[in-house]
N, C-alpha and C. Protein backbone atom coordinates (compact mmCIF):
# COMPACT_ATOMS: atom_id res chain seq x y z
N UNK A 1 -2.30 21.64 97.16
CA UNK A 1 -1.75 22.95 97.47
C UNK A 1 -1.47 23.02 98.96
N UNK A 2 -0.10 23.22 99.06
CA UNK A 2 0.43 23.66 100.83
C UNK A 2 -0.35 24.61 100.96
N UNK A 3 -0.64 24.98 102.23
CA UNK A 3 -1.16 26.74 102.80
C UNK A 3 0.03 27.88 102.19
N UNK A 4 -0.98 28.64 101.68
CA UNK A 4 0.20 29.86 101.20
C UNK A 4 0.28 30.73 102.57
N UNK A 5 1.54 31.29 102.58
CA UNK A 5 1.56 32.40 103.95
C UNK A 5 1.56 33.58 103.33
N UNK A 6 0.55 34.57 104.01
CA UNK A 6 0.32 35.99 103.50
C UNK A 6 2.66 36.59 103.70
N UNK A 7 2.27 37.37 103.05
CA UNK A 7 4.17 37.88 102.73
C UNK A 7 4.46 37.06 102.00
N UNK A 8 4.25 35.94 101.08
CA UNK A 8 4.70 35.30 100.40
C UNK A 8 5.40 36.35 99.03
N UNK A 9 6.91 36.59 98.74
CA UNK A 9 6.72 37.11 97.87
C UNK A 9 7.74 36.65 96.61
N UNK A 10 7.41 37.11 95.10
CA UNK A 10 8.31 36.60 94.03
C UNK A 10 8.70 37.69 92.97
N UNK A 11 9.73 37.52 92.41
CA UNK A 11 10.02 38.67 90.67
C UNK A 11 9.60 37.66 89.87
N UNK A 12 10.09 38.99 88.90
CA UNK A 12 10.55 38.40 87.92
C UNK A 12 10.95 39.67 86.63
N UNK A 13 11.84 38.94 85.69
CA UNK A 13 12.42 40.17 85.44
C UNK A 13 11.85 39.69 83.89
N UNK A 14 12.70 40.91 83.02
CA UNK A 14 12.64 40.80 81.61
C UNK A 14 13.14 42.40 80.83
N UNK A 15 14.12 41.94 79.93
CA UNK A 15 14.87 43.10 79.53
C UNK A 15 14.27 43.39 78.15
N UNK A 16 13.60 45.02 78.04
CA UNK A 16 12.96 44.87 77.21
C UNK A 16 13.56 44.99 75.72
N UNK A 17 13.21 44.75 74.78
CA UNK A 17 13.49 44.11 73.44
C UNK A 17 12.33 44.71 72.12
N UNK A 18 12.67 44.82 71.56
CA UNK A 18 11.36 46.19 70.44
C UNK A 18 10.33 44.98 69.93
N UNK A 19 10.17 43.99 70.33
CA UNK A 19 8.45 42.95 70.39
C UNK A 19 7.81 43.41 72.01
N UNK A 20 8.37 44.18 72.68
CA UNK A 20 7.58 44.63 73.69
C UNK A 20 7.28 45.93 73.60
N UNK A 21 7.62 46.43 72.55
CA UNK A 21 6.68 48.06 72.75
C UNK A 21 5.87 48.18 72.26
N UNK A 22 5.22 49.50 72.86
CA UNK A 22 3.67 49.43 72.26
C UNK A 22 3.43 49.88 71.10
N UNK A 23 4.28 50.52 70.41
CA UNK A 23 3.94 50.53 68.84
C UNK A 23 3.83 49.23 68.02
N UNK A 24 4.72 48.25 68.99
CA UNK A 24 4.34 46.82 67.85
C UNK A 24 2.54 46.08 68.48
N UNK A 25 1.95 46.69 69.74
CA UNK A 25 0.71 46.16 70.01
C UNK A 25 0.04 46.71 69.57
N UNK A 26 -0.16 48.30 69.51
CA UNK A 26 -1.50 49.27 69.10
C UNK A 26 -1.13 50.15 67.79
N UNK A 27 -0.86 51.20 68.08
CA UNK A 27 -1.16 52.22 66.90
C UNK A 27 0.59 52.25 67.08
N UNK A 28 1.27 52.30 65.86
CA UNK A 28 2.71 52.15 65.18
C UNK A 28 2.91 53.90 65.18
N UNK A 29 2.55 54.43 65.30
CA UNK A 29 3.09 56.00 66.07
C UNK A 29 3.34 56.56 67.29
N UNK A 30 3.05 54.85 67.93
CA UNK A 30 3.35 55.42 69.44
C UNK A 30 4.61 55.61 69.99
N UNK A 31 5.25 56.32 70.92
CA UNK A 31 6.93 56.48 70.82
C UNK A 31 6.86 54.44 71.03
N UNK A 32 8.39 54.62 71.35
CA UNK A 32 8.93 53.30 71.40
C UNK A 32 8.96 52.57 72.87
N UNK A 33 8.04 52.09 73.73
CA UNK A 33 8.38 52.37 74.98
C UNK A 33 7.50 50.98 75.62
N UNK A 34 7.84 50.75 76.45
CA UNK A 34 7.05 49.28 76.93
C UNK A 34 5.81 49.53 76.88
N UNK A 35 4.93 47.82 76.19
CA UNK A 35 3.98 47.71 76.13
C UNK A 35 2.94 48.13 77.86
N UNK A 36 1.79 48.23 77.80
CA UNK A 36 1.10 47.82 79.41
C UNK A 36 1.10 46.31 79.50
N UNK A 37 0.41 45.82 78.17
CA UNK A 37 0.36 44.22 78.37
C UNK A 37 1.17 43.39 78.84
N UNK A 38 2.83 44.02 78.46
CA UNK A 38 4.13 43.54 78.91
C UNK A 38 4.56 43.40 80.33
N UNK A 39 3.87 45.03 80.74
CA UNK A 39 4.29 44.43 82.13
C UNK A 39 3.38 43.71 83.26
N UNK A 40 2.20 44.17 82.56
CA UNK A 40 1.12 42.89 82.88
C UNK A 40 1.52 41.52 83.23
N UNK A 41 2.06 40.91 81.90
CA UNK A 41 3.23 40.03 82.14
C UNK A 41 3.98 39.87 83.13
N UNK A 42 4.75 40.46 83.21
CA UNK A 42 5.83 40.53 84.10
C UNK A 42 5.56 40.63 85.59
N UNK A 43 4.39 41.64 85.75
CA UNK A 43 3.50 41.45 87.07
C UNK A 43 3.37 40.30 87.47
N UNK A 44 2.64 39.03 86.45
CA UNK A 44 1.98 37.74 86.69
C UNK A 44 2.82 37.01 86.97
N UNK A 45 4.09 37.21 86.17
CA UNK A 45 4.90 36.29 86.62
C UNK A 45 5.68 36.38 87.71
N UNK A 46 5.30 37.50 88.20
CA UNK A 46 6.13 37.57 89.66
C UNK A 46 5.51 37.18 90.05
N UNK A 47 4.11 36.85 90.40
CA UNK A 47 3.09 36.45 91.49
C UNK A 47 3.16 35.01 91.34
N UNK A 48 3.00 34.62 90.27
CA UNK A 48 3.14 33.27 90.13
C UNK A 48 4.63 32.33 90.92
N UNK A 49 5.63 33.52 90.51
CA UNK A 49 6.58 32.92 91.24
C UNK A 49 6.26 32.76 92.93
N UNK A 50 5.99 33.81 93.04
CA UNK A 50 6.02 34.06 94.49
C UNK A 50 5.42 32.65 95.74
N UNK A 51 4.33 31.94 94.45
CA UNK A 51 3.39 30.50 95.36
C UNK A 51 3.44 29.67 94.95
N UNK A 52 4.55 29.79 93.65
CA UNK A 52 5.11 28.31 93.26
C UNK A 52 5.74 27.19 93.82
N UNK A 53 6.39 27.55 94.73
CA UNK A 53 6.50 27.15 96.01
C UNK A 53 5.71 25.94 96.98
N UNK A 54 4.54 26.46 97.16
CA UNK A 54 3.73 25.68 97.78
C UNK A 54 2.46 24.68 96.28
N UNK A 55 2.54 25.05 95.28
CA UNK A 55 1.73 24.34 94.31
C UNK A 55 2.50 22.72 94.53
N UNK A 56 1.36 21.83 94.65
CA UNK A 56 1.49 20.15 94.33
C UNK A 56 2.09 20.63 93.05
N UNK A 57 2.48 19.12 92.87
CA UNK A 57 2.37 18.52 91.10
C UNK A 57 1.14 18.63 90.43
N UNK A 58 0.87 18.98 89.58
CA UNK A 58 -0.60 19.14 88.56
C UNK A 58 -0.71 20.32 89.17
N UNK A 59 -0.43 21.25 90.01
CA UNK A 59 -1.39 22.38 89.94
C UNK A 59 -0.31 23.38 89.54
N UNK A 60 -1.30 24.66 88.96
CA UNK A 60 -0.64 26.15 88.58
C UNK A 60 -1.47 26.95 88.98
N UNK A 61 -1.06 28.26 88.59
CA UNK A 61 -2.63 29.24 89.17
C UNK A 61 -2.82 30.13 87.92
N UNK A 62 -4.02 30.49 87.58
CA UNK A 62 -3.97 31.32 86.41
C UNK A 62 -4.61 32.38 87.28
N UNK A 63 -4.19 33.75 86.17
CA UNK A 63 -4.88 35.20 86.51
C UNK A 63 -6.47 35.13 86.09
N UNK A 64 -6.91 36.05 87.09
CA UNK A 64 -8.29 36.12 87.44
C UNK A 64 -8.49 37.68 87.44
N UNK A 65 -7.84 38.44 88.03
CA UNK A 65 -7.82 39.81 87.99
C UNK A 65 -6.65 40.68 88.20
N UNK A 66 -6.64 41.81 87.52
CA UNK A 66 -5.88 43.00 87.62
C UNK A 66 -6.10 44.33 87.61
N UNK A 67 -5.50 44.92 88.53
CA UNK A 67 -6.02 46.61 88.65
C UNK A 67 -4.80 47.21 88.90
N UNK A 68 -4.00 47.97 87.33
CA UNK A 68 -2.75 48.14 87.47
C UNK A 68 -2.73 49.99 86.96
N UNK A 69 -1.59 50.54 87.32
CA UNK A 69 -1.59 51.52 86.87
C UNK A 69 0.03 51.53 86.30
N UNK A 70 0.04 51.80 84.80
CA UNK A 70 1.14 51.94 84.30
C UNK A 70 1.56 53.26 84.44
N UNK A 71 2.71 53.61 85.21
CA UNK A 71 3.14 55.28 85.49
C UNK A 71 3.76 56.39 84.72
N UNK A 72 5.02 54.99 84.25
CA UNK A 72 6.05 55.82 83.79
C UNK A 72 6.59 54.78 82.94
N UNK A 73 7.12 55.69 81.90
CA UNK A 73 7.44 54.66 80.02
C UNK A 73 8.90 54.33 80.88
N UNK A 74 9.06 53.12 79.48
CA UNK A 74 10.52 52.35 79.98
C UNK A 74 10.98 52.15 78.39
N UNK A 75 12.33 52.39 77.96
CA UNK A 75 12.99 52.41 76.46
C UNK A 75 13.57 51.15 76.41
N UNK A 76 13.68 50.44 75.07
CA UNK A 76 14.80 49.37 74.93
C UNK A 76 15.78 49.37 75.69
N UNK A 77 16.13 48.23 76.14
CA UNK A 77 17.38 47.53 76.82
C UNK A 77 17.60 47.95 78.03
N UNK A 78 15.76 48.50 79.16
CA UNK A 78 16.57 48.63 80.78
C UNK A 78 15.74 47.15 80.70
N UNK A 79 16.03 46.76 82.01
CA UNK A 79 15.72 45.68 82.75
C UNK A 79 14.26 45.80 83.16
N UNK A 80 13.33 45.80 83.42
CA UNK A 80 12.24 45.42 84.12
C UNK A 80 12.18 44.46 85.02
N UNK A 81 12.42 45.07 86.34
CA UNK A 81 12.09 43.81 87.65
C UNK A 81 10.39 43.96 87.97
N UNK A 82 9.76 43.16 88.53
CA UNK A 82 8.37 43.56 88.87
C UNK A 82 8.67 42.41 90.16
N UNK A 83 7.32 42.53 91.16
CA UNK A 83 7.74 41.85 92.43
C UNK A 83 6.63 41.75 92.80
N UNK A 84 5.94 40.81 93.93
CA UNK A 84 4.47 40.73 93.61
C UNK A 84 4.92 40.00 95.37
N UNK A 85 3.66 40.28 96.20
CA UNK A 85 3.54 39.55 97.54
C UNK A 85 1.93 39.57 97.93
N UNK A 86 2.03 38.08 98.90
CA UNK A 86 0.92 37.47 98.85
C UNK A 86 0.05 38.42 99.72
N UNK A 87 -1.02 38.85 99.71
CA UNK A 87 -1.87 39.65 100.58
C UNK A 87 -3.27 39.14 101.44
N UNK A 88 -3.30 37.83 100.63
CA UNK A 88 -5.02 37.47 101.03
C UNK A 88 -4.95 36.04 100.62
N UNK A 89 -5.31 35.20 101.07
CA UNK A 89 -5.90 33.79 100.52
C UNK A 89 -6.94 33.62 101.25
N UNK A 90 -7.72 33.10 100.16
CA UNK A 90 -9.09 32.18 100.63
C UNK A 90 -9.21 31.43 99.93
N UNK A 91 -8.94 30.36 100.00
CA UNK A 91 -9.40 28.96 99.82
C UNK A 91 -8.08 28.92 98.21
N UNK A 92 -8.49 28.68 97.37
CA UNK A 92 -7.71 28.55 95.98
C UNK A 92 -7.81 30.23 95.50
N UNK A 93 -7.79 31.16 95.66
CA UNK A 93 -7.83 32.37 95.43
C UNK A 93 -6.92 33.11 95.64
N UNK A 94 -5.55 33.81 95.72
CA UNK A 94 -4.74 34.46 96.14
C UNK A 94 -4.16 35.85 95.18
N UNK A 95 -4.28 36.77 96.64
CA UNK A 95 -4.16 38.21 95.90
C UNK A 95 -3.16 38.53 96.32
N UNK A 96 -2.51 39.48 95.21
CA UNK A 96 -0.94 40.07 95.03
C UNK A 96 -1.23 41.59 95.55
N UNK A 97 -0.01 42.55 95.71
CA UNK A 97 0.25 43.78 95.91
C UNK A 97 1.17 43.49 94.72
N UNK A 98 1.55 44.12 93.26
CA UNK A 98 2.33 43.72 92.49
C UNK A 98 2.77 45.10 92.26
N UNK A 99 3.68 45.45 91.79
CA UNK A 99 4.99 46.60 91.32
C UNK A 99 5.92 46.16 90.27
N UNK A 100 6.14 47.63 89.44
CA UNK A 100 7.26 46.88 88.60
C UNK A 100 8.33 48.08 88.50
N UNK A 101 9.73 48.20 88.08
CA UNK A 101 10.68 49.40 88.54
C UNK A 101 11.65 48.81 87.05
N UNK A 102 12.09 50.01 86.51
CA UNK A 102 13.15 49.88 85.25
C UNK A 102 14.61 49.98 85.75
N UNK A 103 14.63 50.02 87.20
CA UNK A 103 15.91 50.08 87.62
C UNK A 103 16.06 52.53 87.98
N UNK A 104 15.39 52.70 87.14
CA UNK A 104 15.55 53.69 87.53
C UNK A 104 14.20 54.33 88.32
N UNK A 105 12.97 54.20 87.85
CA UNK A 105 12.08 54.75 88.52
C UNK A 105 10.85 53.60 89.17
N UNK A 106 9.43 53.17 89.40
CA UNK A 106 8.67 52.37 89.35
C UNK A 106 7.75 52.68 88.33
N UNK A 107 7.59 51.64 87.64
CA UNK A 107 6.57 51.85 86.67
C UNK A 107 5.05 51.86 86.75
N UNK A 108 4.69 50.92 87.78
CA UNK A 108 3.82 50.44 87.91
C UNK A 108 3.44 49.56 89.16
N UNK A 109 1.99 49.64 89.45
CA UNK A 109 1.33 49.38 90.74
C UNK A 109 0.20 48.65 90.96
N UNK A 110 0.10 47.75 91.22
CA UNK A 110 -1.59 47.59 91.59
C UNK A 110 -1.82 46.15 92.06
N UNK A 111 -2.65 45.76 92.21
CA UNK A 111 -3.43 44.54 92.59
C UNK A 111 -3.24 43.35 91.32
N UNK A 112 -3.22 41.77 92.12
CA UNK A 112 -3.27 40.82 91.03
C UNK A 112 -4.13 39.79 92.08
N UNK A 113 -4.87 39.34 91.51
CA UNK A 113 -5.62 37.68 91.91
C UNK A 113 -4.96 36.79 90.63
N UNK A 114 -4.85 35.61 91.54
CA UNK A 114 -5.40 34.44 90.72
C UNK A 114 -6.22 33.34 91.35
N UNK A 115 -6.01 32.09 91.15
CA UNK A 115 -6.47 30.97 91.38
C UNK A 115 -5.80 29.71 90.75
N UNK A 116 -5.22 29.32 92.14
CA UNK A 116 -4.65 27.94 91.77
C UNK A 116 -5.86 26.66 91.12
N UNK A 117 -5.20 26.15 90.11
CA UNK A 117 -5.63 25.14 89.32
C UNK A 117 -5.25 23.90 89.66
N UNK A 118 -5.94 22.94 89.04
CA UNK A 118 -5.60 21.52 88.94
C UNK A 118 -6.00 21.01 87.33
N UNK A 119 -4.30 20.76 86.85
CA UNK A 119 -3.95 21.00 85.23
C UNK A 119 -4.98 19.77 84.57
N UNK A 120 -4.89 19.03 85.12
CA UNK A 120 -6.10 17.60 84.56
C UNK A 120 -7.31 18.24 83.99
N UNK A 121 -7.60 18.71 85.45
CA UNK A 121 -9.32 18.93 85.57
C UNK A 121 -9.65 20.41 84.79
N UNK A 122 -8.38 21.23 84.54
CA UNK A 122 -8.98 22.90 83.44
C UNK A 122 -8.66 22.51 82.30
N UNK A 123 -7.76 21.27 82.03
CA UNK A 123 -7.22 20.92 80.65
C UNK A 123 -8.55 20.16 79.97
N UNK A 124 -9.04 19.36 80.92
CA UNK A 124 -10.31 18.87 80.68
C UNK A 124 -11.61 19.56 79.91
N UNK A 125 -11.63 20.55 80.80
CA UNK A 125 -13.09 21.27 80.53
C UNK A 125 -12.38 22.67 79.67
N UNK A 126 -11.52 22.57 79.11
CA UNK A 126 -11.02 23.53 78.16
C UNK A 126 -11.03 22.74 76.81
N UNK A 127 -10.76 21.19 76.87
CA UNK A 127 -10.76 20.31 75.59
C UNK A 127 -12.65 20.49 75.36
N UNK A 128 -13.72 20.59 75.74
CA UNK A 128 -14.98 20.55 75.90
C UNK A 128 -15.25 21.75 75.08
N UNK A 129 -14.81 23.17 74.79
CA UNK A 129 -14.75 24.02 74.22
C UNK A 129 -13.73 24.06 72.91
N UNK A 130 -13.10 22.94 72.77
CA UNK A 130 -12.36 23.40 71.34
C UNK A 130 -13.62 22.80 70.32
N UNK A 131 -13.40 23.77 69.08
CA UNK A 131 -14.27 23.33 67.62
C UNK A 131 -13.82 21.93 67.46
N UNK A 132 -14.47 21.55 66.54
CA UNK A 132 -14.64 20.23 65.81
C UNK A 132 -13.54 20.01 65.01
């Protein structure tokens, strides 16, 4: 892993589609309107973009934490941009300021960590936990 530079920042988009609302995750009476998990998603993957950049070969970073506030609903077919910048590194650890906007308002706000990996060595000790 290069040094990440704090301001590091990335999107990422996704136009939503009726397998992202939350009536198809929780209770099927809910209006029709983006999942949270979705843009959860979409959060991560902005962050991820954002230090992909500096990852070697073999490494990725997986999520470690989130503290998001979903604001405001989003209907089939706007866009979802979300955008995520680097705020903190220590050592393999790096925290986001993440946001996400439907083009018309922001949806959503909050904090993301992860932690860069090395794909060998989690693929490893993840094969150690599969059943028989």
């Amino acid at each position: 892993m290069r040094q990440i530079p704090l301001g590091a920042r990335g999107t990422s988009t996704l136009r939503v589609q009726p397998e992202h609302l939350a009536d198809r995750f929780k209770d099927a009476i809910l209006p029709q309107v983006l999942a949270t998990p979705v843009m959860i998603l979409i959060m991560e993957n902005a962050a991820l973009n954002a230090i992909r950049p500096f990852l070697d070969a073999g490494e990725s970073a997986v999520g470690t934490a989130v503290d998001v506030q979903h604001s405001a609903a989003t209907p089939v077919g706007r866009e979802v941009c979300a955008s995520a910048e680097v705020v903190n590194v220590e050592g393999k650890r790096v925290d986001f300021n993440v946001s996400a906007s439907d083009g018309i308002e922001e949806i959503g706000s909050g904090t993301h960590q992860r932690i860069v990996i090395d794909l060998r060595s989690f693929n490893e000790r993840l094969a150690k936990k599969r059943l028989p």
